[in-house]
PDB file of N, CA and C in Angstrom:
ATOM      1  N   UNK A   1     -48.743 132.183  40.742  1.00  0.00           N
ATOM      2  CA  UNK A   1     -48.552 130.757  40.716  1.00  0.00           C
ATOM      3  C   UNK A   1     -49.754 130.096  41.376  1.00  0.00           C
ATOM      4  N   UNK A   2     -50.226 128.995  40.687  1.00  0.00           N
ATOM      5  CA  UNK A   2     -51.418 128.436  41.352  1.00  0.00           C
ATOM      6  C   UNK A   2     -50.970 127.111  41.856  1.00  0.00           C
ATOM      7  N   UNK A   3     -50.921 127.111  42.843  1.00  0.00           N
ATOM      8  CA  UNK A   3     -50.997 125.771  43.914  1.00  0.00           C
ATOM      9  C   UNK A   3     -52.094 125.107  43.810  1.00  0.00           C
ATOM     10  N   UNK A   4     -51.945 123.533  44.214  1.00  0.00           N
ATOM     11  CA  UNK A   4     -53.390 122.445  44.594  1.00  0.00           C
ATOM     12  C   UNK A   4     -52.394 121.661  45.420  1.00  0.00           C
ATOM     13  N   UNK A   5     -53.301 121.182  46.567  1.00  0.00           N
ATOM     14  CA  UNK A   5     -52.997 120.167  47.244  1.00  0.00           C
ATOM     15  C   UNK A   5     -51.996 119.055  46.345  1.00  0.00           C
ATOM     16  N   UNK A   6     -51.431 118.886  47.207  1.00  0.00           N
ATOM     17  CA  UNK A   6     -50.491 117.496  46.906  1.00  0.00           C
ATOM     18  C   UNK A   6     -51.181 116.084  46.291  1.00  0.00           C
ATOM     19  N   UNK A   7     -52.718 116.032  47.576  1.00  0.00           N
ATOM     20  CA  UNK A   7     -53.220 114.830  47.147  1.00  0.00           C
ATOM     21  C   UNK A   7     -53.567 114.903  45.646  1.00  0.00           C
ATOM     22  N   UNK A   8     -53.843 116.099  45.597  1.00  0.00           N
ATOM     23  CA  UNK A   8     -54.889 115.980  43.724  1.00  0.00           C
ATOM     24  C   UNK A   8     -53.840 115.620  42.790  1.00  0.00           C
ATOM     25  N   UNK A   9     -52.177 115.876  42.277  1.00  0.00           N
ATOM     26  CA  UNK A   9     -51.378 115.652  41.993  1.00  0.00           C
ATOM     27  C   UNK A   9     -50.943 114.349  42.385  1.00  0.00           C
ATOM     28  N   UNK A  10     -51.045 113.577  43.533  1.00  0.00           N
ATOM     29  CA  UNK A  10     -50.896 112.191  43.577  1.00  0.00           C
ATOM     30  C   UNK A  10     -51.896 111.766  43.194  1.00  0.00           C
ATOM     31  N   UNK A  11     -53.246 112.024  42.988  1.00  0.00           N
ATOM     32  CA  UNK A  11     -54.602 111.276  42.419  1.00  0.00           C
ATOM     33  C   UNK A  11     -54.331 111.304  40.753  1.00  0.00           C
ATOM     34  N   UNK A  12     -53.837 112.607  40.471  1.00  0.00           N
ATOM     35  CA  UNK A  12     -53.740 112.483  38.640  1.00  0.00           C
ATOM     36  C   UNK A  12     -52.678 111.407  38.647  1.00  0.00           C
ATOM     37  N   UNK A  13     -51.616 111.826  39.300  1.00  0.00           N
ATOM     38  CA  UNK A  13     -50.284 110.577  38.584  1.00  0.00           C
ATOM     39  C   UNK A  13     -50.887 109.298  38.685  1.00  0.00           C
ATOM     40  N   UNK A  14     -51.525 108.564  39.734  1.00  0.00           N
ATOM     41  CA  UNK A  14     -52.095 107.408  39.972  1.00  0.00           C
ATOM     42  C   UNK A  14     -53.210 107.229  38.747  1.00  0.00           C
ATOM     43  N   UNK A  15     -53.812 108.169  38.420  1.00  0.00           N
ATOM     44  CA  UNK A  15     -54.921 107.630  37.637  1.00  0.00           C
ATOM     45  C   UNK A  15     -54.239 108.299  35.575  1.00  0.00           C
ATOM     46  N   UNK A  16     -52.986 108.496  35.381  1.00  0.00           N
ATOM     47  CA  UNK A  16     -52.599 108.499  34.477  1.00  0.00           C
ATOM     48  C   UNK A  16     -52.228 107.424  34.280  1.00  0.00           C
ATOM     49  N   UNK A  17     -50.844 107.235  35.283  1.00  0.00           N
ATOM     50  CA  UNK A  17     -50.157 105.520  34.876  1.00  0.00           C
ATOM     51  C   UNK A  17     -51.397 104.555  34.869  1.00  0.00           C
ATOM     52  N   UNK A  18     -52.119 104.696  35.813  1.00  0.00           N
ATOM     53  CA  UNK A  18     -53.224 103.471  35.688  1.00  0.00           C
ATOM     54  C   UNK A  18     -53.959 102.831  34.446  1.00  0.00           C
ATOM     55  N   UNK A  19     -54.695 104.841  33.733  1.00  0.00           N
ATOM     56  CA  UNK A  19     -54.238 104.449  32.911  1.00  0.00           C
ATOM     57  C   UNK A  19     -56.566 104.303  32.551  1.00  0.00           C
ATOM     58  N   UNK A  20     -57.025 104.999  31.694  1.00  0.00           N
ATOM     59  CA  UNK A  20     -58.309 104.599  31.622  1.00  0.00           C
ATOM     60  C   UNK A  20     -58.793 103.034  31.846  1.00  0.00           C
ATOM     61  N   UNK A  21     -58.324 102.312  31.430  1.00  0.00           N
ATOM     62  CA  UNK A  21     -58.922 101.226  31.567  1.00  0.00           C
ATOM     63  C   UNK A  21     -59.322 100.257  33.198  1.00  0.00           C
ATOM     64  N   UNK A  22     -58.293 101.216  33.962  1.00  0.00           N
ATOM     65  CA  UNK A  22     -58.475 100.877  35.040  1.00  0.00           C
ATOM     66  C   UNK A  22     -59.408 102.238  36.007  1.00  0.00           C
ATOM     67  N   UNK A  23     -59.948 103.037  35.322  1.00  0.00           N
ATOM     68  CA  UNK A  23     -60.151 104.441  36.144  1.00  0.00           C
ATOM     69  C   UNK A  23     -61.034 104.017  36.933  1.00  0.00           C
ATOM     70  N   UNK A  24     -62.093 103.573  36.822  1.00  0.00           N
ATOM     71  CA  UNK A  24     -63.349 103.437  37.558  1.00  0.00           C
ATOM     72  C   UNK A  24     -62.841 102.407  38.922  1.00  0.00           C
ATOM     73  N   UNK A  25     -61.549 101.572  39.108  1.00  0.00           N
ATOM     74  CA  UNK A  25     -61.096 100.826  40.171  1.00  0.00           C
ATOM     75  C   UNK A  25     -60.299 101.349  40.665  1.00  0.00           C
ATOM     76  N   UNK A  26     -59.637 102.544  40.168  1.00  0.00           N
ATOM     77  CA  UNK A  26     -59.143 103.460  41.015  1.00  0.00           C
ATOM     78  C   UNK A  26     -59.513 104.442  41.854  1.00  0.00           C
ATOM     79  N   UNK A  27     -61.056 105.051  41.154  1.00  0.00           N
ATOM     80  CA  UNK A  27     -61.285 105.710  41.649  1.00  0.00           C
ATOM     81  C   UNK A  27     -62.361 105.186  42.600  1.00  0.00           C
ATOM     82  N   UNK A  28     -62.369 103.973  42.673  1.00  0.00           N
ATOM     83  CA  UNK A  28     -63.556 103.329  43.624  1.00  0.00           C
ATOM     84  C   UNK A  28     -62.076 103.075  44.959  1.00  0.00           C
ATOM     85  N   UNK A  29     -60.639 102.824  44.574  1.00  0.00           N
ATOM     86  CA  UNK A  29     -59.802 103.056  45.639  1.00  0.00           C
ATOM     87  C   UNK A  29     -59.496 104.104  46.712  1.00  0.00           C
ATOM     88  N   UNK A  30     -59.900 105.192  45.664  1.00  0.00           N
ATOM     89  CA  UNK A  30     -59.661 106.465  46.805  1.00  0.00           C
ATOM     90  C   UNK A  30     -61.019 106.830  47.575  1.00  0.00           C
ATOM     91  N   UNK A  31     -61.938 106.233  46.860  1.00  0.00           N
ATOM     92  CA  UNK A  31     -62.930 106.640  47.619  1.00  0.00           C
ATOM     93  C   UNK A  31     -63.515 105.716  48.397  1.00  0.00           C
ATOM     94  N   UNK A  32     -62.626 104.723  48.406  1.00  0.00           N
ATOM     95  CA  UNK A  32     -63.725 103.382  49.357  1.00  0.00           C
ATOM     96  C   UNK A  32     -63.915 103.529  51.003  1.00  0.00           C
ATOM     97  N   UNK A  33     -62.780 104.882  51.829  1.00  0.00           N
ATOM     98  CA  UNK A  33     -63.341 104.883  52.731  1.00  0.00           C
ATOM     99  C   UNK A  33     -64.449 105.953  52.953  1.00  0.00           C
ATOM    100  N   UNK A  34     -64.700 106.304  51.783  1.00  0.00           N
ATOM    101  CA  UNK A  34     -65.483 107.563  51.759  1.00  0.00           C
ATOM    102  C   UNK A  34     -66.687 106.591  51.826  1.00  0.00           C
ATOM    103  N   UNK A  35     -66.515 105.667  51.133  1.00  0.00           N
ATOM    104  CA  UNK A  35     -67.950 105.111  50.682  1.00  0.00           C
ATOM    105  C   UNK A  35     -68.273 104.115  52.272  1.00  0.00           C
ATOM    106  N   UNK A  36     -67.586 103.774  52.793  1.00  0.00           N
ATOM    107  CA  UNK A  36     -67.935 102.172  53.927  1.00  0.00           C
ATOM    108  C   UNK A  36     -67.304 103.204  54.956  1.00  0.00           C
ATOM    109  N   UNK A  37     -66.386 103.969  55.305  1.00  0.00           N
ATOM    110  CA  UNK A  37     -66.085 104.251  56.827  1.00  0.00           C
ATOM    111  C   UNK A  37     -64.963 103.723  56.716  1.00  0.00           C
ATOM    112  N   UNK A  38     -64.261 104.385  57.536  1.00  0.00           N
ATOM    113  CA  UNK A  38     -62.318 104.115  57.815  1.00  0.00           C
ATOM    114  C   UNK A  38     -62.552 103.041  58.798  1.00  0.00           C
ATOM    115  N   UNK A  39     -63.565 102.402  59.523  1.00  0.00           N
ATOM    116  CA  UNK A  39     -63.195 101.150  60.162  1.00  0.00           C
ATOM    117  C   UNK A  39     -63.501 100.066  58.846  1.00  0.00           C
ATOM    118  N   UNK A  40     -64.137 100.316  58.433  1.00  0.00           N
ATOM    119  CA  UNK A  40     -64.662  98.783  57.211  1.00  0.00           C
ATOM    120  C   UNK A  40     -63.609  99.024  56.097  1.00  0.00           C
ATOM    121  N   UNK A  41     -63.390 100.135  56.277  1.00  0.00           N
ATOM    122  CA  UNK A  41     -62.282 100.219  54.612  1.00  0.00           C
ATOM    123  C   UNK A  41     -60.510  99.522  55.601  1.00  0.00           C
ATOM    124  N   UNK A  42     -60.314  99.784  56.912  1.00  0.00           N
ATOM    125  CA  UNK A  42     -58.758  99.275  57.575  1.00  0.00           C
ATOM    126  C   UNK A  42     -59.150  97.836  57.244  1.00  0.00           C
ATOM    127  N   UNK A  43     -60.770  96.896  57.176  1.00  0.00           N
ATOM    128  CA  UNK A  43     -60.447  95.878  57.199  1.00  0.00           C
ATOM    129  C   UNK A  43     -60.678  95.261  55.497  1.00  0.00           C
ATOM    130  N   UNK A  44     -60.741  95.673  55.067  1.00  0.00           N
ATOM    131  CA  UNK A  44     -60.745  95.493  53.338  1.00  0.00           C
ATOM    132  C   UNK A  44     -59.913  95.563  52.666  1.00  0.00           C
ATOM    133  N   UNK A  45     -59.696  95.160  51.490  1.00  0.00           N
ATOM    134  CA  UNK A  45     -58.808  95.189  50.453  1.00  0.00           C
ATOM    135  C   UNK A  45     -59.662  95.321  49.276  1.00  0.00           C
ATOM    136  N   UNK A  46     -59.302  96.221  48.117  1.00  0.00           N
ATOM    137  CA  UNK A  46     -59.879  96.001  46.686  1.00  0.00           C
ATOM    138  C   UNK A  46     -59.217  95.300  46.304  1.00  0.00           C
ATOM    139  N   UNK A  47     -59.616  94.060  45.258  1.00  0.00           N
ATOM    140  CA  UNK A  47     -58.766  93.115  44.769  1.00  0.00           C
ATOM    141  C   UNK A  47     -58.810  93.822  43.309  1.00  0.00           C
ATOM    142  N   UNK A  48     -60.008  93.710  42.764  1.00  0.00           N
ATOM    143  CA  UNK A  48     -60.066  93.930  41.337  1.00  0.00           C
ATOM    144  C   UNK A  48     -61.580  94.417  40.932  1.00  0.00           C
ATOM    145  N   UNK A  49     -61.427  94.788  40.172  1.00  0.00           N
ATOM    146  CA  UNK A  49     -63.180  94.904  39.569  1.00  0.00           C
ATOM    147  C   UNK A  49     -63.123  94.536  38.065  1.00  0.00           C
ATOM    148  N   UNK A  50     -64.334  93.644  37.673  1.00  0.00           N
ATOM    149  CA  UNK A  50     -64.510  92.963  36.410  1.00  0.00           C
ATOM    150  C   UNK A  50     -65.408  92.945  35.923  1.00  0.00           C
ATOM    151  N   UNK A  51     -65.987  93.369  34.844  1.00  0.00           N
ATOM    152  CA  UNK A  51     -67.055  92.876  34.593  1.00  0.00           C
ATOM    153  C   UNK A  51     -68.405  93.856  35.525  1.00  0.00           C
ATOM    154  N   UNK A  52     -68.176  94.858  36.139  1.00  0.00           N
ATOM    155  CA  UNK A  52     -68.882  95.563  37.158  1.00  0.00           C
ATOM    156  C   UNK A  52     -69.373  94.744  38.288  1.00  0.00           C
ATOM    157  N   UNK A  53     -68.112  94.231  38.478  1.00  0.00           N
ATOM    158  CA  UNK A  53     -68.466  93.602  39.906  1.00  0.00           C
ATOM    159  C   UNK A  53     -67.416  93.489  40.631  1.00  0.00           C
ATOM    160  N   UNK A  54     -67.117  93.907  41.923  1.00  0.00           N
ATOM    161  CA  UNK A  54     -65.952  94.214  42.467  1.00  0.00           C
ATOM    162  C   UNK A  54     -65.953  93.535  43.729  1.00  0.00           C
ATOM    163  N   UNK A  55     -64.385  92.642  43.327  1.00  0.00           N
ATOM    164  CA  UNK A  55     -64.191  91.526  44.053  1.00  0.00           C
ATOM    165  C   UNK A  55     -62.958  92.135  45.706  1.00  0.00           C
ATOM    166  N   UNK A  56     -63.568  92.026  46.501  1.00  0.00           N
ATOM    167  CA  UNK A  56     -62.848  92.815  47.946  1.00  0.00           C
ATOM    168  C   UNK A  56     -62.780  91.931  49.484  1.00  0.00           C
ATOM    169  N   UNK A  57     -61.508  91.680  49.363  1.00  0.00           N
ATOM    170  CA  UNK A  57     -60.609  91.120  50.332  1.00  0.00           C
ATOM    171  C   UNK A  57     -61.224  91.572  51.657  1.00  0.00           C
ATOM    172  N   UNK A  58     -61.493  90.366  52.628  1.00  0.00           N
ATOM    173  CA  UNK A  58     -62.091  91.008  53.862  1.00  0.00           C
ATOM    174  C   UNK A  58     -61.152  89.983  55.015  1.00  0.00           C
ATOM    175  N   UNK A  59     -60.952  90.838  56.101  1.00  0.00           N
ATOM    176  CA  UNK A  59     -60.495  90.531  57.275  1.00  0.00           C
ATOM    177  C   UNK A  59     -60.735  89.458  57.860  1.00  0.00           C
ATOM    178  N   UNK A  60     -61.921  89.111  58.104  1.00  0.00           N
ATOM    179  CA  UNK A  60     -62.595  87.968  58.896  1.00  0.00           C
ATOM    180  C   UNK A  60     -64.124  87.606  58.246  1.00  0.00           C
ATOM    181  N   UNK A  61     -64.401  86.525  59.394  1.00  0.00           N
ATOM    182  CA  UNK A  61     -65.885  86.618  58.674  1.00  0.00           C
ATOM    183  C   UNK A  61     -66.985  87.324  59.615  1.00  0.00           C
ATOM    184  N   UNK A  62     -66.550  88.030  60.557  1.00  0.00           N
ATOM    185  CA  UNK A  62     -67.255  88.987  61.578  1.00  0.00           C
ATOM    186  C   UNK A  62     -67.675  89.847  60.343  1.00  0.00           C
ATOM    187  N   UNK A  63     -66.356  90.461  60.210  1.00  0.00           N
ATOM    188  CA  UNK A  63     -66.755  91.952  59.413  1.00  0.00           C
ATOM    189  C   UNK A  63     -67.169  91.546  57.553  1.00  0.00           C
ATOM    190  N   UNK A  64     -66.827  90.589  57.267  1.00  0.00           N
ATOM    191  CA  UNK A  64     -67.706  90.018  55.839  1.00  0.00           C
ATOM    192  C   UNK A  64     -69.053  90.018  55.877  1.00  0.00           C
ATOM    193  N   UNK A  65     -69.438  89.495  57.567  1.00  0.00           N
ATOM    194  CA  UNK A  65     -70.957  89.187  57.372  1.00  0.00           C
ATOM    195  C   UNK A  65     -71.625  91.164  57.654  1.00  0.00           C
ATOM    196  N   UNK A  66     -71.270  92.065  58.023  1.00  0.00           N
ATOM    197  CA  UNK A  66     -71.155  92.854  58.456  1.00  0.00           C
ATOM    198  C   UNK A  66     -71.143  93.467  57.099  1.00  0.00           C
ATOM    199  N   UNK A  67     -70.399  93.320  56.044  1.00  0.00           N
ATOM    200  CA  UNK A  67     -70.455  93.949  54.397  1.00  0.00           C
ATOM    201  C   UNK A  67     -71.694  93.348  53.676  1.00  0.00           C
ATOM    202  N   UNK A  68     -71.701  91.870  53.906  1.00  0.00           N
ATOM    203  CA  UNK A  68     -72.841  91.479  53.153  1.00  0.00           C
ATOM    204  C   UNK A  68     -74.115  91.824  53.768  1.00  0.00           C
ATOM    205  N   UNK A  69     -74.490  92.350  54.623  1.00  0.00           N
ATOM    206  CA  UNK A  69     -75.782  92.954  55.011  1.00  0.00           C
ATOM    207  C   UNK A  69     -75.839  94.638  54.715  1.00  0.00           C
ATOM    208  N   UNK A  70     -74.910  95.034  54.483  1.00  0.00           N
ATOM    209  CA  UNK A  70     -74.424  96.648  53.699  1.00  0.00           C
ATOM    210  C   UNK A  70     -74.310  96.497  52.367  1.00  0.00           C
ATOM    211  N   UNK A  71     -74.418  95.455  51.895  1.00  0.00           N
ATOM    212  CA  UNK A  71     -74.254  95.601  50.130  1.00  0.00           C
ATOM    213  C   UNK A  71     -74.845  96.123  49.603  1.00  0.00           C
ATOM    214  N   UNK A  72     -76.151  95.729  49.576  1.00  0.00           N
ATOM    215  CA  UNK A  72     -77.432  97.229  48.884  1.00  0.00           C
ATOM    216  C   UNK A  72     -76.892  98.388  49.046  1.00  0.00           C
ATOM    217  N   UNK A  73     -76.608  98.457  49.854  1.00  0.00           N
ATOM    218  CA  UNK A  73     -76.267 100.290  50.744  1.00  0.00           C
ATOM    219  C   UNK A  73     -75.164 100.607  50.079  1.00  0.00           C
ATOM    220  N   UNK A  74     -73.973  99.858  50.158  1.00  0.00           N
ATOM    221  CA  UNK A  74     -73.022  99.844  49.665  1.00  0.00           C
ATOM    222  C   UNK A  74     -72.822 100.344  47.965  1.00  0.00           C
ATOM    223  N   UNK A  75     -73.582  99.737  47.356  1.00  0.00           N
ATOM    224  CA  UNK A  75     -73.702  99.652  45.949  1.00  0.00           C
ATOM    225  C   UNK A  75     -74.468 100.747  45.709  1.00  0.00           C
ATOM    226  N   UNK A  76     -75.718 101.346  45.951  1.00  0.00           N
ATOM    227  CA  UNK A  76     -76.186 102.435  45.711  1.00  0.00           C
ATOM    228  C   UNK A  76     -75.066 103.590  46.298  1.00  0.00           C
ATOM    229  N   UNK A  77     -74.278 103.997  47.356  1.00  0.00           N
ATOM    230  CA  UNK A  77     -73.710 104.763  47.777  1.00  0.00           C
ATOM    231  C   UNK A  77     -72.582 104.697  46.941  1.00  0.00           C
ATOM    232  N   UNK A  78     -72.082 103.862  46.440  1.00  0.00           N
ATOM    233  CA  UNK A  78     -70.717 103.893  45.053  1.00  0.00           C
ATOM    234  C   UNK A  78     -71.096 104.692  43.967  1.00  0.00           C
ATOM    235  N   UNK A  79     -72.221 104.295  43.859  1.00  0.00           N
ATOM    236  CA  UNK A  79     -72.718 104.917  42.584  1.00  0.00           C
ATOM    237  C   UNK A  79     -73.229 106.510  42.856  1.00  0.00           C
ATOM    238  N   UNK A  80     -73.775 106.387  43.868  1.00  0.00           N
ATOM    239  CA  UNK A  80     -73.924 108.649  44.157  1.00  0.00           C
ATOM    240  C   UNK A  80     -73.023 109.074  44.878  1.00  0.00           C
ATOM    241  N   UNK A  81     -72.156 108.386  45.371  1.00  0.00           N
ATOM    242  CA  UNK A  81     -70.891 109.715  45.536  1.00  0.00           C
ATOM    243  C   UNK A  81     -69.830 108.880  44.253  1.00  0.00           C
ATOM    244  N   UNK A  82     -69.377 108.064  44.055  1.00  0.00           N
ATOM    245  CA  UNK A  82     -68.383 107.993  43.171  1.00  0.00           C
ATOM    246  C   UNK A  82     -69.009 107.454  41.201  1.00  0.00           C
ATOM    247  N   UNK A  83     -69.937 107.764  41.238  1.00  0.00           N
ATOM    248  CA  UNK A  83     -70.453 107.603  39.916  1.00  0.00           C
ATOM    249  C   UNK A  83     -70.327 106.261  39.331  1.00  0.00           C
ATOM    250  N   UNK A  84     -69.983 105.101  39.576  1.00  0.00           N
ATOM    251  CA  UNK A  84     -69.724 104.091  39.351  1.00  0.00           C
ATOM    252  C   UNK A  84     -70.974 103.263  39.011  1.00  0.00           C
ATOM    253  N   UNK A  85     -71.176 102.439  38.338  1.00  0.00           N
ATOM    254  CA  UNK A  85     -72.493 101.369  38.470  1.00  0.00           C
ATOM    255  C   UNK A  85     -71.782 100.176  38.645  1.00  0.00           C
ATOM    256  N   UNK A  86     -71.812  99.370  39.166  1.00  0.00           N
ATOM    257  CA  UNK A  86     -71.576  97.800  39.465  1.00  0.00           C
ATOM    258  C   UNK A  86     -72.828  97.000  40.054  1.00  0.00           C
ATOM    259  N   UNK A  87     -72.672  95.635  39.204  1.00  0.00           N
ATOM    260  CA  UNK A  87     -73.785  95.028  39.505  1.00  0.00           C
ATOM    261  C   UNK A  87     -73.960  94.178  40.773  1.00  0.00           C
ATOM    262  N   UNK A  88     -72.129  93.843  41.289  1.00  0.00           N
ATOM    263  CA  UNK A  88     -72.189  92.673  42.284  1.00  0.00           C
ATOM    264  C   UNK A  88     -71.379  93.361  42.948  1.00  0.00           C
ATOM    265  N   UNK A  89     -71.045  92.530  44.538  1.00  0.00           N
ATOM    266  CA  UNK A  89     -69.986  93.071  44.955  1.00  0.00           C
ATOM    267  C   UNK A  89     -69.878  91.542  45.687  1.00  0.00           C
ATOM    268  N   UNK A  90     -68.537  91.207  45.367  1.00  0.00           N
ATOM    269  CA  UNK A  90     -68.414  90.016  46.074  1.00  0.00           C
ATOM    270  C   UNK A  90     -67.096  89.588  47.282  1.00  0.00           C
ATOM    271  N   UNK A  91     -67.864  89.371  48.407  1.00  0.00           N
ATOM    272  CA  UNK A  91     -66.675  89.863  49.625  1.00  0.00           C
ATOM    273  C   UNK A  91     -65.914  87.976  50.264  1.00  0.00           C
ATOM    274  N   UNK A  92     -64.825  88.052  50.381  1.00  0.00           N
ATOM    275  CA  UNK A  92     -64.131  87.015  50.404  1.00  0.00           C
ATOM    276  C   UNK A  92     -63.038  87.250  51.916  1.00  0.00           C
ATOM    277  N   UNK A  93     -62.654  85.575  52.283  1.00  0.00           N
ATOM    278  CA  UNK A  93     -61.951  85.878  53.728  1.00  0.00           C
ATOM    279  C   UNK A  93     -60.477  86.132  52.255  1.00  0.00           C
ATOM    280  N   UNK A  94     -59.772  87.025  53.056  1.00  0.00           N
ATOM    281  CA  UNK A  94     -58.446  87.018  52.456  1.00  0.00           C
ATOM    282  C   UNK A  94     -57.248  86.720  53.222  1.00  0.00           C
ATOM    283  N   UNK A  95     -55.833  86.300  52.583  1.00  0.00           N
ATOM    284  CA  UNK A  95     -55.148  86.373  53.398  1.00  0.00           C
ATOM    285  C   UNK A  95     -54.267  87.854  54.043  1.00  0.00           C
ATOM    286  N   UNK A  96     -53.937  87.740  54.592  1.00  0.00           N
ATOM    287  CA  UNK A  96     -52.978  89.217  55.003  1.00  0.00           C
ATOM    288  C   UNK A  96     -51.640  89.573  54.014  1.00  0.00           C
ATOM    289  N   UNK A  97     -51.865  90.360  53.508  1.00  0.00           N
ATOM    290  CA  UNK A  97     -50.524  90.624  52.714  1.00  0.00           C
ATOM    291  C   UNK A  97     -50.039  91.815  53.168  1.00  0.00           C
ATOM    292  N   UNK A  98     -48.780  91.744  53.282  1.00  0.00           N
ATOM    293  CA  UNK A  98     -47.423  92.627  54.065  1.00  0.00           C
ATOM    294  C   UNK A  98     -47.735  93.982  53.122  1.00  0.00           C
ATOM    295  N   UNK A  99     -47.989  95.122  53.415  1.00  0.00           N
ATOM    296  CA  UNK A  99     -47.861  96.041  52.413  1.00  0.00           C
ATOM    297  C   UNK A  99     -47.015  97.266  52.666  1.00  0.00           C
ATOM    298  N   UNK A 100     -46.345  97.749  51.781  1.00  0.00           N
ATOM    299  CA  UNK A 100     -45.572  98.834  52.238  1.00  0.00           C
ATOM    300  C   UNK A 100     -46.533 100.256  52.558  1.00  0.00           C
ATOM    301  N   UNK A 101     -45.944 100.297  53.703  1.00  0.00           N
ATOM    302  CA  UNK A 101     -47.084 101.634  54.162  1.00  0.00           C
ATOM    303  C   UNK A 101     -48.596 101.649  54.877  1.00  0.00           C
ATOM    304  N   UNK A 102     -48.724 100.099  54.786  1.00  0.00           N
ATOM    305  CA  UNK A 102     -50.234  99.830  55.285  1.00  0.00           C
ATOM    306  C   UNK A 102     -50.117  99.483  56.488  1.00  0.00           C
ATOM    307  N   UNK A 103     -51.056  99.689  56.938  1.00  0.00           N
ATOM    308  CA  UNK A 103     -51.554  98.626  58.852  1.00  0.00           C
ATOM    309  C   UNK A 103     -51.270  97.599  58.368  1.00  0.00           C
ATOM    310  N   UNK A 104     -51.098  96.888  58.997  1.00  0.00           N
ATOM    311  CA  UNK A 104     -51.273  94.923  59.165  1.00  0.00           C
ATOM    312  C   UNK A 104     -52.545  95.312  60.040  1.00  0.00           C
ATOM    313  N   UNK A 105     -53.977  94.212  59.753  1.00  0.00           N
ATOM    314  CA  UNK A 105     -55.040  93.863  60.289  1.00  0.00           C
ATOM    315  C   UNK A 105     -54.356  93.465  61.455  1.00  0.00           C
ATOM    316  N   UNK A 106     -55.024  93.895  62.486  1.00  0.00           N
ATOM    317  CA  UNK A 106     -55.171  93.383  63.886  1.00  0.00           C
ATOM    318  C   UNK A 106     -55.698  92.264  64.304  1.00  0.00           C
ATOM    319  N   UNK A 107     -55.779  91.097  64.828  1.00  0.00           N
ATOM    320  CA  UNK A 107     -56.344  90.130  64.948  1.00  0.00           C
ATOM    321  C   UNK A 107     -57.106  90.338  66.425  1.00  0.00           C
TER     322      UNK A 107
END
């Protein structure tokens, strides 16, 4: 019997229902703290990606201004570890939304 981790089996189901048309924003989900760091990814949200440009919910404007001086970096590093090309990345104050299973941002 061949076993795999649990996660890889929750990564296929997530990226079946999702569903191709959404793959490349999913898989920019699992990997976004890979890509920015588990402190910049607790204060982010992916909203959506359109058009290759991916629109992401930010905490404050401390840590916004803090993404927008990482964007270059940001955008080349999406693209060599998660294969992705996007042309923009556009970072916004968001509000806090209640999520099941998530932190609530710290103020």
């Amino acid at each position: 019997m061949n076993l795999s981790p649990a996660g890889n089996a929750w990564q296929k189901l997530v990226f079946n229902i999702a569903g191709a048309e959404y793959h490349d924003f999913v898989t920019l989900a699992f990997g976004w703290q890979k890509v920015v760091g588990k402190l910049l990814a607790e204060r982010t949200e992916l909203i959506k990606l359109e058009h290759d440009v991916l629109f992401v919910s930010v905490m404050n404007n401390v840590w916004m201004q803090e993404l927008i001086l990482r964007k270059n970096q940001i955008i080349i590093d999406i693209e060599s570890i998660l294969a992705i090309k996007l042309k923009e990345i556009v970072f916004f104050i968001g509000q806090e939304k209640p999520r099941i299973g998530r932190k609530k941002w710290s103020k």
